[in-house]
C-alpha atoms as a PDB file:
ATOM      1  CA  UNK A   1       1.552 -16.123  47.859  1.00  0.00           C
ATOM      2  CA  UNK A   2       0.938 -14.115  44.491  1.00  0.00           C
ATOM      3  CA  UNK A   3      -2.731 -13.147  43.746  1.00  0.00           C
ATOM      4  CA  UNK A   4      -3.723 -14.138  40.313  1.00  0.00           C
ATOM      5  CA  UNK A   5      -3.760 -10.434  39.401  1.00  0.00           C
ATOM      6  CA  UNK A   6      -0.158  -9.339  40.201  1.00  0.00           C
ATOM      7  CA  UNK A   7       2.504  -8.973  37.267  1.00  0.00           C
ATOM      8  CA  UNK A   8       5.139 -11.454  36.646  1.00  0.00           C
ATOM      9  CA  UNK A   9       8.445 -10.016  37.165  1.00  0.00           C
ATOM     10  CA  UNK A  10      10.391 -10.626  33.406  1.00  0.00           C
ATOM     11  CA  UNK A  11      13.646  -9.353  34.537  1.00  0.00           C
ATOM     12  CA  UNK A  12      15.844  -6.035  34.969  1.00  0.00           C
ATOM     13  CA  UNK A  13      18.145  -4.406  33.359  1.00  0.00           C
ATOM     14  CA  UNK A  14      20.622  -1.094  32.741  1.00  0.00           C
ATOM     15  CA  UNK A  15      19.317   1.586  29.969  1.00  0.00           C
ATOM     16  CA  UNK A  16      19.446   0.083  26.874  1.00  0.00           C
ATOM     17  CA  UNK A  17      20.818  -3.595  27.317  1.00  0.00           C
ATOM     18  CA  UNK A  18      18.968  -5.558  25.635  1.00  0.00           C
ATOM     19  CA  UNK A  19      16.008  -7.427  27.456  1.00  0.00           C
ATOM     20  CA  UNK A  20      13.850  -9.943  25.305  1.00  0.00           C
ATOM     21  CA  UNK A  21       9.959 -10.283  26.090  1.00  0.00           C
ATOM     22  CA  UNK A  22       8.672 -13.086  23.991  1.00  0.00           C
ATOM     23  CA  UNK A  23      11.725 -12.811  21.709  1.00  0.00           C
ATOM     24  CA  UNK A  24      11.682  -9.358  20.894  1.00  0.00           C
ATOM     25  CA  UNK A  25      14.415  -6.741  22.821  1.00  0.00           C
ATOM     26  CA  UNK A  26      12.154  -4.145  24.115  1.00  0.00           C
ATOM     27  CA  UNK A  27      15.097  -1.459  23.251  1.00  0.00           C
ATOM     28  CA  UNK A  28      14.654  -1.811  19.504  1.00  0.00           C
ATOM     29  CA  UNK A  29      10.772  -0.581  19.493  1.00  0.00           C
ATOM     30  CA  UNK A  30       9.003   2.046  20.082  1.00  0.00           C
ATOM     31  CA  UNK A  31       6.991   1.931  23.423  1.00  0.00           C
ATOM     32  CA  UNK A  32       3.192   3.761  23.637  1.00  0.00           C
ATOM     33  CA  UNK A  33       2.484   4.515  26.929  1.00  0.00           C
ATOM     34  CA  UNK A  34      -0.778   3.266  27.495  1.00  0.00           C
ATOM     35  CA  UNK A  35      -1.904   5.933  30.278  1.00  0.00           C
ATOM     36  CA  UNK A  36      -2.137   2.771  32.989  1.00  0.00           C
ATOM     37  CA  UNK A  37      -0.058   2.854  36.615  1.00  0.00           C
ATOM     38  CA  UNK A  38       0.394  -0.761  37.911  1.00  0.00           C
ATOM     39  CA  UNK A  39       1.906  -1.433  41.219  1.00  0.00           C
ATOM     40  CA  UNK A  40       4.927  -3.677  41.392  1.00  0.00           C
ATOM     41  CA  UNK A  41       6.985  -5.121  43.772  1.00  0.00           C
ATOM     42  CA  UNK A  42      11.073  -4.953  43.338  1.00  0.00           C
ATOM     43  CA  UNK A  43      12.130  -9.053  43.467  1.00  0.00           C
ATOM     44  CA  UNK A  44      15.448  -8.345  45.150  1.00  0.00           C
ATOM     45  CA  UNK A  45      14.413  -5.393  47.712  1.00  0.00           C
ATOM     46  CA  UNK A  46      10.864  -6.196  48.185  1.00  0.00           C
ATOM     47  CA  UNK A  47      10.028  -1.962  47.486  1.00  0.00           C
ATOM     48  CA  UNK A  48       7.131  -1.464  45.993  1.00  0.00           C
ATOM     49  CA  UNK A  49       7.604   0.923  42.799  1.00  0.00           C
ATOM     50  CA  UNK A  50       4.268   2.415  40.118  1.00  0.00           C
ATOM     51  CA  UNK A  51       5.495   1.766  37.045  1.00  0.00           C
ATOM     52  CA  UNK A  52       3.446   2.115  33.584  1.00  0.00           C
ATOM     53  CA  UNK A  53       1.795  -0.555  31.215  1.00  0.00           C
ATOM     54  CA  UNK A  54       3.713  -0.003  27.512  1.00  0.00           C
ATOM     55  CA  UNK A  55       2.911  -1.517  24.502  1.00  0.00           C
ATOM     56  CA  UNK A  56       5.253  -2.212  21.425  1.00  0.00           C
ATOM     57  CA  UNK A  57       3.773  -2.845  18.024  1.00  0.00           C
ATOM     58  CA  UNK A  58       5.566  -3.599  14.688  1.00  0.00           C
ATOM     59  CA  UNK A  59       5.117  -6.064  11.484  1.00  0.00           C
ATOM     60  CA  UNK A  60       1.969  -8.045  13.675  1.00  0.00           C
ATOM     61  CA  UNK A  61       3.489  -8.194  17.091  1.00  0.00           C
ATOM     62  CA  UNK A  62       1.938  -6.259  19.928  1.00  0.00           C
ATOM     63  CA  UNK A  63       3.332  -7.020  23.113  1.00  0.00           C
ATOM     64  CA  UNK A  64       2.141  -5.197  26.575  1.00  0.00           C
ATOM     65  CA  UNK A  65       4.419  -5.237  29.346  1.00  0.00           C
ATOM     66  CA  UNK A  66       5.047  -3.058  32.504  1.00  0.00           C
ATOM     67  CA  UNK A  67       8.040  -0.901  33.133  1.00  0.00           C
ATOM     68  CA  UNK A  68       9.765   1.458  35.247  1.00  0.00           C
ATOM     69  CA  UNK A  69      13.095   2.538  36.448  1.00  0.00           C
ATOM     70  CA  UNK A  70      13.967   0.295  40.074  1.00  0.00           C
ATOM     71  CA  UNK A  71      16.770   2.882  40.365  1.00  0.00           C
ATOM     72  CA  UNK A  72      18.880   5.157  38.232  1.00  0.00           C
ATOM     73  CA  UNK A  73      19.325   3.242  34.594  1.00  0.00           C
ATOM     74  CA  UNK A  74      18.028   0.314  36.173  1.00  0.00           C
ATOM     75  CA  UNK A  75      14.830  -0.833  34.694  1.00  0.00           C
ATOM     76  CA  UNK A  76      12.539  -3.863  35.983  1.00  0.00           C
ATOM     77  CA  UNK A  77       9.962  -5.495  33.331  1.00  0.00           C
ATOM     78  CA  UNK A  78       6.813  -7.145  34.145  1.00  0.00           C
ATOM     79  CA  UNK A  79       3.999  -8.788  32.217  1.00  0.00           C
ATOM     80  CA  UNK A  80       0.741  -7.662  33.482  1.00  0.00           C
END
């Protein structure tokens, strides 16, 4: 069972294919890294990776999510 605290697993992808989070591809914004580590845990291999909380911002639309690299040019998204 999933404490009420862990972060939703969005989805993964290579380096730069496009990956939508509420509608927006995260490859076509700038991310700020908001200086947070969050513990995840890879769907398919059960590893547990730290990845960092981002947040993209442009015309009204801030979106935070959580991101990291599952292996090399593979990248897993969360929502916190």
């Amino acid at each position: 069972m999933r404490s009420n605290n862990a972060p939703v697993f969005i989805g993964a992808c290579h380096d730069g294919e496009r990956l939508d989070i509420d509608g927006n591809n995260v490859w076509e914004y700038d991310w700020k890294d908001l200086g947070e580590n969050v513990e995840v845990r890879d769907p398919n291999h059960n590893q547990i990776h730290i990845f960092s909380m981002y947040l993209i911002s442009k015309s009204g639309i801030e979106i935070r999510f959580i991101a990291g690299e599952f292996s090399n040019g593979v990248w897993g998204f969360f929502k916190p």
